[in-house]
PDB file of N, CA and C in Angstrom:
ATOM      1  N   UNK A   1       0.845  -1.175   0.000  1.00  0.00           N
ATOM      2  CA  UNK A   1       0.000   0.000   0.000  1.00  0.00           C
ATOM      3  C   UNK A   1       0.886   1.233   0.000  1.00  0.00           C
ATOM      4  N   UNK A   2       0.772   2.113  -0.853  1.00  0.00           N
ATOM      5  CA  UNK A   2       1.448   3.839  -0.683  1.00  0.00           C
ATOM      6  C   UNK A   2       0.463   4.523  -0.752  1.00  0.00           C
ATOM      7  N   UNK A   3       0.894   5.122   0.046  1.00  0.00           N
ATOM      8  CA  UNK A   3      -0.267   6.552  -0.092  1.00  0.00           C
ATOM      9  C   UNK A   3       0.780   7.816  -0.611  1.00  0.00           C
ATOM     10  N   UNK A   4       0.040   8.702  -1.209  1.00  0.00           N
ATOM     11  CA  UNK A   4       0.431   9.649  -2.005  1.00  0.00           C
ATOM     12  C   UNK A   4      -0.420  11.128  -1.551  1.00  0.00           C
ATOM     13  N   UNK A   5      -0.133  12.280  -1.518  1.00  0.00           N
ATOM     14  CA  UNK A   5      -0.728  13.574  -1.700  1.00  0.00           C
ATOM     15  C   UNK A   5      -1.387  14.024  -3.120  1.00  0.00           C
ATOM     16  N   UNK A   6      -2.579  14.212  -3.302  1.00  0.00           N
ATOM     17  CA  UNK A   6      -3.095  14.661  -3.938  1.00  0.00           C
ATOM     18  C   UNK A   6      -1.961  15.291  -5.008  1.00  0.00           C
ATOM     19  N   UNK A   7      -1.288  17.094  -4.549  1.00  0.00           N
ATOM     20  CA  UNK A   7      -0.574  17.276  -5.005  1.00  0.00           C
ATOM     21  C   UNK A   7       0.656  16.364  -5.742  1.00  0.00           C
ATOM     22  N   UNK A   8       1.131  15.190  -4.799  1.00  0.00           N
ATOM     23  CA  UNK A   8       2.400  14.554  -5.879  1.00  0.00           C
ATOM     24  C   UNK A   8       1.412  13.821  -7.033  1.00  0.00           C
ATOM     25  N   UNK A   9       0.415  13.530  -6.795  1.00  0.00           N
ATOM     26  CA  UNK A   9      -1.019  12.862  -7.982  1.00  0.00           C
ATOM     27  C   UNK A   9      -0.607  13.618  -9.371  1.00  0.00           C
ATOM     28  N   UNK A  10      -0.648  15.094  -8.670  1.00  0.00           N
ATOM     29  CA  UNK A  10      -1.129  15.572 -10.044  1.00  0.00           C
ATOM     30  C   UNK A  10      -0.052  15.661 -10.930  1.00  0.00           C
ATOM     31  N   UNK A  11       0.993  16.421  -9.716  1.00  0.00           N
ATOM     32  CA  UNK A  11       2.518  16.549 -10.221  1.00  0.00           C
ATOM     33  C   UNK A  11       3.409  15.106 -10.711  1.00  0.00           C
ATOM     34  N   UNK A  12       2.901  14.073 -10.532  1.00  0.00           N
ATOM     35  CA  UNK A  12       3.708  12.904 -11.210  1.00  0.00           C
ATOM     36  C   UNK A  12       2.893  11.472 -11.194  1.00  0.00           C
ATOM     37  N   UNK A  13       1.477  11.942 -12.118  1.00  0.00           N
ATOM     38  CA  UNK A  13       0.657  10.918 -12.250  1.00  0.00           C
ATOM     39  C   UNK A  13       1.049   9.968 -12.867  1.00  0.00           C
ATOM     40  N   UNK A  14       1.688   9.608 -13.997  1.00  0.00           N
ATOM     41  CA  UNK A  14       1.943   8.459 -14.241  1.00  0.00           C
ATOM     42  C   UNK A  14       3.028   7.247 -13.231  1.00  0.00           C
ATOM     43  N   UNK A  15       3.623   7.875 -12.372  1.00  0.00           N
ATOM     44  CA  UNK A  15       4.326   7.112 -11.462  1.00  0.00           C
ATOM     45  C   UNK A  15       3.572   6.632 -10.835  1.00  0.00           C
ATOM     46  N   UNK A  16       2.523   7.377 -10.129  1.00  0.00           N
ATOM     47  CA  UNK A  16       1.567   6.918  -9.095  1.00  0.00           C
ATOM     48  C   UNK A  16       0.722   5.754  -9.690  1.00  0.00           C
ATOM     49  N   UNK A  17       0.388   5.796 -11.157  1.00  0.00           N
ATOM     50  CA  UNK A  17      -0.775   5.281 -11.748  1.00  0.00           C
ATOM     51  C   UNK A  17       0.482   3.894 -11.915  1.00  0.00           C
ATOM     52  N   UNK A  18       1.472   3.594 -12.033  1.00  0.00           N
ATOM     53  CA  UNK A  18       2.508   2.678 -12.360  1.00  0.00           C
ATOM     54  C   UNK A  18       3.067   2.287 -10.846  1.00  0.00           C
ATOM     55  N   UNK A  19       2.265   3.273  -9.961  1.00  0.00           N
ATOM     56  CA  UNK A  19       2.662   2.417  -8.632  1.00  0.00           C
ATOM     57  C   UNK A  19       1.528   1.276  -8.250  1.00  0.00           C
ATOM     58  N   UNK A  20       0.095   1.844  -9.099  1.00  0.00           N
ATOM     59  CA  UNK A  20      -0.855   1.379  -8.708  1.00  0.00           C
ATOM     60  C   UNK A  20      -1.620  -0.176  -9.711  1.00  0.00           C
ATOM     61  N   UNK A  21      -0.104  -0.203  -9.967  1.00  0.00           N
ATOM     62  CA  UNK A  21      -0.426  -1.577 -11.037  1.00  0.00           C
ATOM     63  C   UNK A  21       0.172  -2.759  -9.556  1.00  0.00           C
ATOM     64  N   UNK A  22       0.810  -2.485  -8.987  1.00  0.00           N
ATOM     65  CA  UNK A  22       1.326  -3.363  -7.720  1.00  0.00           C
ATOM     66  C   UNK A  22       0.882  -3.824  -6.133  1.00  0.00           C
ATOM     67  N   UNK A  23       0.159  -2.543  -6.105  1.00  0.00           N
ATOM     68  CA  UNK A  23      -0.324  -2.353  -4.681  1.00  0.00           C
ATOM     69  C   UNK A  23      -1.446  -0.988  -4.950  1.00  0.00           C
ATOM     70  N   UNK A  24      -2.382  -1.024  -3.867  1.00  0.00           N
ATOM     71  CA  UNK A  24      -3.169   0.006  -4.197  1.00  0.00           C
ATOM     72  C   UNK A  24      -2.696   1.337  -3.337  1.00  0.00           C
ATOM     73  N   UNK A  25      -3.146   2.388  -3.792  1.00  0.00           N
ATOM     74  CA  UNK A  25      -2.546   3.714  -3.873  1.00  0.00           C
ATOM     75  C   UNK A  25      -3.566   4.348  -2.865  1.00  0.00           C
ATOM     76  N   UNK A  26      -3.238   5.160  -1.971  1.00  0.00           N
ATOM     77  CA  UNK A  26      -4.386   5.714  -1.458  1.00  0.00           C
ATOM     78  C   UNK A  26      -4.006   7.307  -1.560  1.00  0.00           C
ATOM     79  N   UNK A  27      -4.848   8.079  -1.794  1.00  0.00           N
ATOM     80  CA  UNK A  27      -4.512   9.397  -2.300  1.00  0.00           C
ATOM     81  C   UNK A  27      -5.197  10.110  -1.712  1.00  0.00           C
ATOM     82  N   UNK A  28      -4.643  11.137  -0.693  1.00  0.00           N
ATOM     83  CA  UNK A  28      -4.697  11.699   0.454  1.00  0.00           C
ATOM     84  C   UNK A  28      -5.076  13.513   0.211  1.00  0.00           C
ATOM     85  N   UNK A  29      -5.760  14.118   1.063  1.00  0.00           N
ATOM     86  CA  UNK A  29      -6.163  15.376   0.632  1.00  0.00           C
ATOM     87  C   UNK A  29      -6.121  16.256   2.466  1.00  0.00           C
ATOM     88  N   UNK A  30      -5.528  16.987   3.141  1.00  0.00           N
ATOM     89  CA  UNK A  30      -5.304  17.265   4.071  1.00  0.00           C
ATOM     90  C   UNK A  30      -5.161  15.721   5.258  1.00  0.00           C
ATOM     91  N   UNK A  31      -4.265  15.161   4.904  1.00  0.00           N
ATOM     92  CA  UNK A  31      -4.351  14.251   5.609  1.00  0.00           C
ATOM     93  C   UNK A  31      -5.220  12.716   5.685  1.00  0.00           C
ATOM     94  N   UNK A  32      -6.777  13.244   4.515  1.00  0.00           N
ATOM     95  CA  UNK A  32      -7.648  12.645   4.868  1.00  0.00           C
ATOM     96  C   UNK A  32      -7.767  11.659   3.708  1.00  0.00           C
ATOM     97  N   UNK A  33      -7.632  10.263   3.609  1.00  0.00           N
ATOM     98  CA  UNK A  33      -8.073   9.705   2.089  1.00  0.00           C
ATOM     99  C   UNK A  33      -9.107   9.912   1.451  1.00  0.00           C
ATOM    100  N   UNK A  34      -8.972  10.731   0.056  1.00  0.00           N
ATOM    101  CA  UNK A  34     -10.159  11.324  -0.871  1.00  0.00           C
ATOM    102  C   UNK A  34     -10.252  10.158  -2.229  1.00  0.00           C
ATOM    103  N   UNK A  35      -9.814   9.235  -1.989  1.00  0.00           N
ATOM    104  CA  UNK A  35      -9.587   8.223  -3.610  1.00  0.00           C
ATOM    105  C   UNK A  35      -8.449   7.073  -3.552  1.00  0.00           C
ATOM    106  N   UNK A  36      -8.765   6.179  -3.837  1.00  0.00           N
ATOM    107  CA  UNK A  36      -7.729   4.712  -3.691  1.00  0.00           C
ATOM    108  C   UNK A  36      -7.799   4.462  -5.255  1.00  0.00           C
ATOM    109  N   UNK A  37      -6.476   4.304  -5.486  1.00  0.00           N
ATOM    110  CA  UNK A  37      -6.096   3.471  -7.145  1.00  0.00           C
ATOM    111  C   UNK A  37      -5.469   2.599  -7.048  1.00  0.00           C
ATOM    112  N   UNK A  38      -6.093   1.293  -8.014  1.00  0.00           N
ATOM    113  CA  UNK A  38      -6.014   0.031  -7.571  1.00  0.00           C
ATOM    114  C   UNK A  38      -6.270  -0.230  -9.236  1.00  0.00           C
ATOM    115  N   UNK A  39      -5.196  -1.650  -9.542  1.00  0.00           N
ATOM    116  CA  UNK A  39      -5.062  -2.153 -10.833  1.00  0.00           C
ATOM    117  C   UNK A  39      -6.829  -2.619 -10.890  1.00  0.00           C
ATOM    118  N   UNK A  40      -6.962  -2.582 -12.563  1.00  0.00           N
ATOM    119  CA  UNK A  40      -8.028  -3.228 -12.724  1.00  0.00           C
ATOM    120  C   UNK A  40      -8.283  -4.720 -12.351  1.00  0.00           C
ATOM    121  N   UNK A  41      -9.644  -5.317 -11.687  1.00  0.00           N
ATOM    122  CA  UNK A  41      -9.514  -6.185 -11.534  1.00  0.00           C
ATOM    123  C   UNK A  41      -9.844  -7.578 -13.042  1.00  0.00           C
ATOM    124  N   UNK A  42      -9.002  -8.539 -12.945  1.00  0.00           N
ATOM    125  CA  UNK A  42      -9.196  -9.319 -14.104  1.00  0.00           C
ATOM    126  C   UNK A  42     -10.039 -10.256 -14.356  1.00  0.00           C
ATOM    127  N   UNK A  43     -10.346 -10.865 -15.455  1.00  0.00           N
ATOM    128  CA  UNK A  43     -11.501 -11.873 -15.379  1.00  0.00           C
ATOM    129  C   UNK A  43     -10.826 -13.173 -14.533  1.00  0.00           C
ATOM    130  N   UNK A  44      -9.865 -13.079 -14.581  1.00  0.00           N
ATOM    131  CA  UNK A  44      -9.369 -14.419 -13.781  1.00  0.00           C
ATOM    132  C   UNK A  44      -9.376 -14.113 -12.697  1.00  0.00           C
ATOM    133  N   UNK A  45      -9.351 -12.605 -11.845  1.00  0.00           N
ATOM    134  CA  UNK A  45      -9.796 -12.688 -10.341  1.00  0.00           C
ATOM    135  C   UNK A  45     -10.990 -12.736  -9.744  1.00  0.00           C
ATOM    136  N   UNK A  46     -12.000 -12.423 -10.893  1.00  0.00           N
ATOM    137  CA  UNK A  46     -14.022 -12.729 -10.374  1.00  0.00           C
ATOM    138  C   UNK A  46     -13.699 -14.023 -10.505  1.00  0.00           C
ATOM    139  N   UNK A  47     -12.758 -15.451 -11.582  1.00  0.00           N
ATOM    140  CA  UNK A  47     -12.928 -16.719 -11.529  1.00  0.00           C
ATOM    141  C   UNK A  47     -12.489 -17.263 -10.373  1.00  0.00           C
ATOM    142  N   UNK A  48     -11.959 -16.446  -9.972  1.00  0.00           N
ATOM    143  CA  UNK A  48     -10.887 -17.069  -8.659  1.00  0.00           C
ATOM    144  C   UNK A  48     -12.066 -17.051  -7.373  1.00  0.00           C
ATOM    145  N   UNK A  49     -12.232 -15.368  -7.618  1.00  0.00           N
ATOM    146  CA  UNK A  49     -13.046 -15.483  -5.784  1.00  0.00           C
ATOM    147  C   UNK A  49     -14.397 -16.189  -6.392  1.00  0.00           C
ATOM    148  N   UNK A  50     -14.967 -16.284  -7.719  1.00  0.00           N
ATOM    149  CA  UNK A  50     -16.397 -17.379  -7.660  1.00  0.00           C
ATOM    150  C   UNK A  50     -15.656 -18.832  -7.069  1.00  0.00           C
ATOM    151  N   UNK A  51     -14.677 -19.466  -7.637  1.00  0.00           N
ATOM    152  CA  UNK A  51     -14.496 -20.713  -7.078  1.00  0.00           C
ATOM    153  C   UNK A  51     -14.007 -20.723  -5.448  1.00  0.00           C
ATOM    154  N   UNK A  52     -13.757 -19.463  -4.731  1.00  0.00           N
ATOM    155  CA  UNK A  52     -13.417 -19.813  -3.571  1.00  0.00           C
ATOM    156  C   UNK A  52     -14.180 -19.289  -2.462  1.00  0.00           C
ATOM    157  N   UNK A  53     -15.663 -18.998  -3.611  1.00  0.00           N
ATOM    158  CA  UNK A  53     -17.214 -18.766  -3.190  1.00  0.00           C
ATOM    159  C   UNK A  53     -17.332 -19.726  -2.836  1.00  0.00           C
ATOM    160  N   UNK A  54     -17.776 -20.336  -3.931  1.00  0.00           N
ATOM    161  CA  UNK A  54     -18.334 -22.030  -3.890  1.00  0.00           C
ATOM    162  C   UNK A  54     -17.722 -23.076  -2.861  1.00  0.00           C
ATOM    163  N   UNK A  55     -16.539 -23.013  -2.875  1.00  0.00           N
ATOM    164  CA  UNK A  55     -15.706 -24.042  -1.939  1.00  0.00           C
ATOM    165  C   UNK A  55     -16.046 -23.549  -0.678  1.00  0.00           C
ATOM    166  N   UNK A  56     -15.991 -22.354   0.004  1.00  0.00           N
ATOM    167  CA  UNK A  56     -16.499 -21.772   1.084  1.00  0.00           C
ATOM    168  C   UNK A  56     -18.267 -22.447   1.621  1.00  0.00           C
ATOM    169  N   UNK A  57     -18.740 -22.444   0.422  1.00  0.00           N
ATOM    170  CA  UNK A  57     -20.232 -22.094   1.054  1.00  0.00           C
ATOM    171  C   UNK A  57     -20.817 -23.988   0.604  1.00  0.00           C
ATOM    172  N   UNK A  58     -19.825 -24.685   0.201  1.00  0.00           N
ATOM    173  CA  UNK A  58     -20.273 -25.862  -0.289  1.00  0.00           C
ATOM    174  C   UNK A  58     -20.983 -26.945   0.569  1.00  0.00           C
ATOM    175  N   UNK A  59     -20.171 -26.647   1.727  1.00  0.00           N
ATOM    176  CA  UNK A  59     -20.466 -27.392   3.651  1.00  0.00           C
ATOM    177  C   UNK A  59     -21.943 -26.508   3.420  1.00  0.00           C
ATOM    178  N   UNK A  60     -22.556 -25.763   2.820  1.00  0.00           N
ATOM    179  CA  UNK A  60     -24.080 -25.105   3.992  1.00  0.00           C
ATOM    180  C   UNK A  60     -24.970 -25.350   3.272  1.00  0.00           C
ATOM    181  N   UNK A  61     -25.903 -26.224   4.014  1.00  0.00           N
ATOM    182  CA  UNK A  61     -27.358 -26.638   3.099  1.00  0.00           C
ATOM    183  C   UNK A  61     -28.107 -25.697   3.924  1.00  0.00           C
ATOM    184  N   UNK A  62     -29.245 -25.759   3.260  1.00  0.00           N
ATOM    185  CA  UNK A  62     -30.317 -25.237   3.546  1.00  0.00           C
ATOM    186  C   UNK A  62     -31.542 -26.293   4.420  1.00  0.00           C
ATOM    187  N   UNK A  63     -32.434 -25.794   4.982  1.00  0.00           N
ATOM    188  CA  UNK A  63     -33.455 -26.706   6.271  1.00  0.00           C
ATOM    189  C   UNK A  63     -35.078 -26.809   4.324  1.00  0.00           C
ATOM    190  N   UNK A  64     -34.742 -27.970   3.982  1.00  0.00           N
ATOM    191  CA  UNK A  64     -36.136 -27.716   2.934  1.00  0.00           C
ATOM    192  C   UNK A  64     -37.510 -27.093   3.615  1.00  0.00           C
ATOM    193  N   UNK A  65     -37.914 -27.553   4.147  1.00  0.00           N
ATOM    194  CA  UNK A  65     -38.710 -26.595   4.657  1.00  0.00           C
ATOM    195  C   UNK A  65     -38.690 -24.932   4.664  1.00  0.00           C
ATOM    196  N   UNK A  66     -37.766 -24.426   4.760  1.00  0.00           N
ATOM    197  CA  UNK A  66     -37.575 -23.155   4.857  1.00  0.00           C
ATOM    198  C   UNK A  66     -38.049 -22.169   3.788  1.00  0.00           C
ATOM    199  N   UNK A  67     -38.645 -21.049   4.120  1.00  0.00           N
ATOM    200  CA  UNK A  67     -39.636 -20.156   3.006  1.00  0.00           C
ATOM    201  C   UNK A  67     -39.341 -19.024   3.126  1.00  0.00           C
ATOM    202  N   UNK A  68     -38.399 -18.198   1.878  1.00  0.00           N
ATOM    203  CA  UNK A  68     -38.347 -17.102   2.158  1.00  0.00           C
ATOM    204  C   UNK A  68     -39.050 -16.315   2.142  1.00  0.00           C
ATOM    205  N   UNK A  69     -40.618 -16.405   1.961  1.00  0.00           N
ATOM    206  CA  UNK A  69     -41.570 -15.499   1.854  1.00  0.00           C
ATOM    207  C   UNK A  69     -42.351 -15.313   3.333  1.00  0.00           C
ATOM    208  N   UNK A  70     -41.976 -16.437   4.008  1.00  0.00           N
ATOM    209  CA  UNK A  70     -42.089 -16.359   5.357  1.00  0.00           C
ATOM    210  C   UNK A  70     -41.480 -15.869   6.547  1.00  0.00           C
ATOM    211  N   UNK A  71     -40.074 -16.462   5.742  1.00  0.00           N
ATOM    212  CA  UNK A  71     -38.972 -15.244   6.776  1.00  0.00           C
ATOM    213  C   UNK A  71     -39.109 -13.971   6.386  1.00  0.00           C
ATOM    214  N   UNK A  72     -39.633 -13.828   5.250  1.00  0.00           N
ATOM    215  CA  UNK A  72     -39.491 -11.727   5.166  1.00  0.00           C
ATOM    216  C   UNK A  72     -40.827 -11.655   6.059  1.00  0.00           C
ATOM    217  N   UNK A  73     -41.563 -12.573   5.564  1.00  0.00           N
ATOM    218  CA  UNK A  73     -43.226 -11.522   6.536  1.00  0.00           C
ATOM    219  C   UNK A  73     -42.966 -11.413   7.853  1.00  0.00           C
ATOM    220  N   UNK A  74     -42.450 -12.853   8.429  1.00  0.00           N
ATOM    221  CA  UNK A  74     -42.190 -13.055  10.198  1.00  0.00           C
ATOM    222  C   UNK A  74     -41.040 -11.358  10.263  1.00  0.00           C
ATOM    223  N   UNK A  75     -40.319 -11.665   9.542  1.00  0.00           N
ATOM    224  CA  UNK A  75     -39.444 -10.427  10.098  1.00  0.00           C
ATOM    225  C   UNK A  75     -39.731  -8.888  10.013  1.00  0.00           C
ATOM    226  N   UNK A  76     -40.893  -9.259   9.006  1.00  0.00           N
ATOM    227  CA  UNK A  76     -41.822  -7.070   8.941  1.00  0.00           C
ATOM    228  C   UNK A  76     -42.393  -7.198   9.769  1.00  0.00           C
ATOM    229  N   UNK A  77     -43.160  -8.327  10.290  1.00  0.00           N
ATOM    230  CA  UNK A  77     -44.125  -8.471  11.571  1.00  0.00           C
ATOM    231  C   UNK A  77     -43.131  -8.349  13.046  1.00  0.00           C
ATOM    232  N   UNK A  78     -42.112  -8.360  13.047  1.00  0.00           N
ATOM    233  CA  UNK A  78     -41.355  -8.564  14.072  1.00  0.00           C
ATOM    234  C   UNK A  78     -41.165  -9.825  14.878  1.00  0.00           C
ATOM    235  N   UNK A  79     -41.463 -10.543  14.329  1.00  0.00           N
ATOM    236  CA  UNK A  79     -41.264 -12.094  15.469  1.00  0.00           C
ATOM    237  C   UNK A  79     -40.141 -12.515  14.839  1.00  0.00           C
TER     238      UNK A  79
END
């Protein structure tokens, strides 16, 4: 992670934008972060975190019985 001043942003954007192919950039405005630059993300990293969706959530079934039209009403009703 680097963080940068607004000002060095403007004054030597392509460094910053070539820092931000490695690590993400956080770009600072009195101290305060106003904007983070971060490489684009690739189709092979949505493939990655879907498969390490799936592997995560593969252990959790569901109760068949269960109705989501019932859990929303029980829960506007408050019970």
């Amino acid at each position: 992670m680097n963080t940068v001043d607004i000002s060095q942003l403007r004054d030597d954007t392509s460094t910053v934008i070539s820092a931000a192919q490695q690590s993400d950039v956080f770009v600072t405005e009195g101290g305060r972060v106003v904007a983070v630059l971060s490489k684009p993300r690739t189709p092979v990293d949505f493939e990655e975190y879907w498969k390490e969706r799936e592997r995560k959530l593969s252990g959790i079934t569901m109760d068949p019985s269960w109705d989501s039209a019932v859990a929303i009403s029980e829960d506007r009703d408050g019970r």
